[in-house]
C-alpha atoms as a PDB file:
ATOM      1  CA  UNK A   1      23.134 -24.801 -44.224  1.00  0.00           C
ATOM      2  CA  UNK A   2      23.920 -28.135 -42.635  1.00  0.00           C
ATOM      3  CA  UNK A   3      26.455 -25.681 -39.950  1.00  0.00           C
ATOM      4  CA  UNK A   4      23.103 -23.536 -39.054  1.00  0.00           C
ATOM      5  CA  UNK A   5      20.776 -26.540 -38.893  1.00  0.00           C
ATOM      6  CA  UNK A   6      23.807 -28.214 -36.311  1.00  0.00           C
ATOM      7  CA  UNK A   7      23.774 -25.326 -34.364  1.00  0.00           C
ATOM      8  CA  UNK A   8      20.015 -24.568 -33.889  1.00  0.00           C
ATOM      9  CA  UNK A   9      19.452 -28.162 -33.040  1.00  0.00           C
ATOM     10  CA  UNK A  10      17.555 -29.650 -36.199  1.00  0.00           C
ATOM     11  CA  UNK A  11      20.302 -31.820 -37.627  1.00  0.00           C
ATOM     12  CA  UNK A  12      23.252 -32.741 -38.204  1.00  0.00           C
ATOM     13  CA  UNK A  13      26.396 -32.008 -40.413  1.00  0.00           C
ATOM     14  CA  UNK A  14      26.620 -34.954 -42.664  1.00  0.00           C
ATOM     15  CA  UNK A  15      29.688 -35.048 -44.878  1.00  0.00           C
ATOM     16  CA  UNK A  16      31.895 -32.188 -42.758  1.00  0.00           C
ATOM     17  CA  UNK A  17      35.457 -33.962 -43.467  1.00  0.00           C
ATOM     18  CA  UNK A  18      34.931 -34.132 -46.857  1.00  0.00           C
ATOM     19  CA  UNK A  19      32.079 -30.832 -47.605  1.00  0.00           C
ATOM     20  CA  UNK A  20      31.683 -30.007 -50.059  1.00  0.00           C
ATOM     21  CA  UNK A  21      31.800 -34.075 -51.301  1.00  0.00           C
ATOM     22  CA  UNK A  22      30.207 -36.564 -50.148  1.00  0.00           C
ATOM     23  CA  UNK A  23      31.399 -39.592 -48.131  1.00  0.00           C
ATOM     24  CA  UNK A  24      29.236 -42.381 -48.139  1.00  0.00           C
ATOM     25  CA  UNK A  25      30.061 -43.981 -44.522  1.00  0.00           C
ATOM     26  CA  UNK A  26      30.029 -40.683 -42.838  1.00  0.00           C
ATOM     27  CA  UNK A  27      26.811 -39.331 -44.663  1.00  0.00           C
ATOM     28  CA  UNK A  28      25.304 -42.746 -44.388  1.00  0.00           C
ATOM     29  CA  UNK A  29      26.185 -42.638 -40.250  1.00  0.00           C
ATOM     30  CA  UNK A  30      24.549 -39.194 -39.992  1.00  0.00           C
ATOM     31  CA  UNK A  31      21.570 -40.685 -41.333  1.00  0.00           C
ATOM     32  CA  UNK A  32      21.335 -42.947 -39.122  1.00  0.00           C
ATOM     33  CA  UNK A  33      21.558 -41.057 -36.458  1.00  0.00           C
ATOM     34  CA  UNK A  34      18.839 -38.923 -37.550  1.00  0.00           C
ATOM     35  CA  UNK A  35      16.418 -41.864 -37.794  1.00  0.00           C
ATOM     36  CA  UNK A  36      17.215 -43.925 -35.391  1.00  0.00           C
ATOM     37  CA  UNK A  37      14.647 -43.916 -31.803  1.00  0.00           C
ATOM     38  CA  UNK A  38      17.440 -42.284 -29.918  1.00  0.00           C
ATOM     39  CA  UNK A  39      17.248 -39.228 -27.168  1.00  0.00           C
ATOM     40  CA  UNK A  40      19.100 -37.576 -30.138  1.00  0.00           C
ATOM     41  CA  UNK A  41      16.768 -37.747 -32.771  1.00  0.00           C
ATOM     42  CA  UNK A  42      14.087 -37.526 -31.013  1.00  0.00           C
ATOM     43  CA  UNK A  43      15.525 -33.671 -29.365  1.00  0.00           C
ATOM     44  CA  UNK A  44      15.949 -32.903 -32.942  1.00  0.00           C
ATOM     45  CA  UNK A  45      12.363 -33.457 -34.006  1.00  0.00           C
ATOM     46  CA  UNK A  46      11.117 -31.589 -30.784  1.00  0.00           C
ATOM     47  CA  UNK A  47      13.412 -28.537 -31.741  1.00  0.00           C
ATOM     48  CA  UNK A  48      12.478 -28.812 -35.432  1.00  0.00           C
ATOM     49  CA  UNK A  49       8.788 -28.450 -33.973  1.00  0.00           C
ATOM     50  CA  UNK A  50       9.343 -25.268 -31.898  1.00  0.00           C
ATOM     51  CA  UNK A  51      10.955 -23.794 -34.964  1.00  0.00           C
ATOM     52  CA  UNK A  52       8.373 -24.416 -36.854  1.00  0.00           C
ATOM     53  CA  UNK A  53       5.937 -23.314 -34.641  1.00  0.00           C
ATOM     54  CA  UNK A  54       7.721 -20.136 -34.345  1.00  0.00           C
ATOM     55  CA  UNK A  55       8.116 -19.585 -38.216  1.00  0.00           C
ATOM     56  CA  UNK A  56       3.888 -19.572 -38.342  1.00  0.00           C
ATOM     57  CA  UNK A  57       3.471 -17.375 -35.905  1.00  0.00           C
ATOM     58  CA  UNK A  58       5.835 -14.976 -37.657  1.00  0.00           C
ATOM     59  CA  UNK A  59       4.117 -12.326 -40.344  1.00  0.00           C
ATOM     60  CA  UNK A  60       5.898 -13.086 -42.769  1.00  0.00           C
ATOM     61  CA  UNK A  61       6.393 -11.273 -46.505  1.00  0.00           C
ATOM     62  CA  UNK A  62       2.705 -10.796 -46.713  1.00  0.00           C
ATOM     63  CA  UNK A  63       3.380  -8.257 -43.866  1.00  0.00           C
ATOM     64  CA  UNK A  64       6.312  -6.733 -45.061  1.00  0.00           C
ATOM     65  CA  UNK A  65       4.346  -5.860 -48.322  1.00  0.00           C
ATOM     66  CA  UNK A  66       1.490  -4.562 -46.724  1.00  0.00           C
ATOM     67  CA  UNK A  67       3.404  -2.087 -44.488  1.00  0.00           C
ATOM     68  CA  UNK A  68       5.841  -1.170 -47.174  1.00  0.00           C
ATOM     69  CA  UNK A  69       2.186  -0.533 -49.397  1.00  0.00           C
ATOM     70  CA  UNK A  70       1.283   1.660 -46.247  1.00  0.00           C
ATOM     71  CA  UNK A  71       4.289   3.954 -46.005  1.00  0.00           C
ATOM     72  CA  UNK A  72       4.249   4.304 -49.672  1.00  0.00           C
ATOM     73  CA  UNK A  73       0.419   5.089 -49.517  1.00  0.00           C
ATOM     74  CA  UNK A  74       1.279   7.454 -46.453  1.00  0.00           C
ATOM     75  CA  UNK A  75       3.731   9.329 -48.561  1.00  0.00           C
ATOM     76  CA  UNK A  76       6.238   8.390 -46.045  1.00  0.00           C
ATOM     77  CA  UNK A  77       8.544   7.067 -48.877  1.00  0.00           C
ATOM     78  CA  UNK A  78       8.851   8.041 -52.086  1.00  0.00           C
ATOM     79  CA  UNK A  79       7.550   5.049 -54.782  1.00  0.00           C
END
């Protein structure tokens, strides 16, 4: 998870040269990078935002269930 969250721009891999452990000085320094006022952490909050804003817009599993109910209903699939 902390690879993904790298790569789409919402954090930052804390602990990679020891994952799966935990070093204290390199977790600790991702931290602070994270909350720090810098053009870094600030570009991850603004990306974490979009995504967000993305994942409400999306339908979602309320969706999925209603169309799946639908074809079901349809007898498009067999229940």
């Amino acid at each position: 998870m902390a690879t993904r969250a790298e790569y789409v721009g919402i954090g930052i891999y804390g602990n990679r040269s020891v994952a799966p452990d935990i070093d204290a000085t390199e977790f600790g320094a991702a931290i602070s990078r994270l909350l720090s006022s810098s053009e870094e952490a600030e570009k991850f909050v603004r990306r974490a935002k979009e995504i967000r804003a993305i994942c409400r817009e999306a339908p979602g599993k309320k969706d999925a269930v209603a169309k799946i109910l639908e074809l079901v209903e349809d007898g498009n699939v067999e229940a």
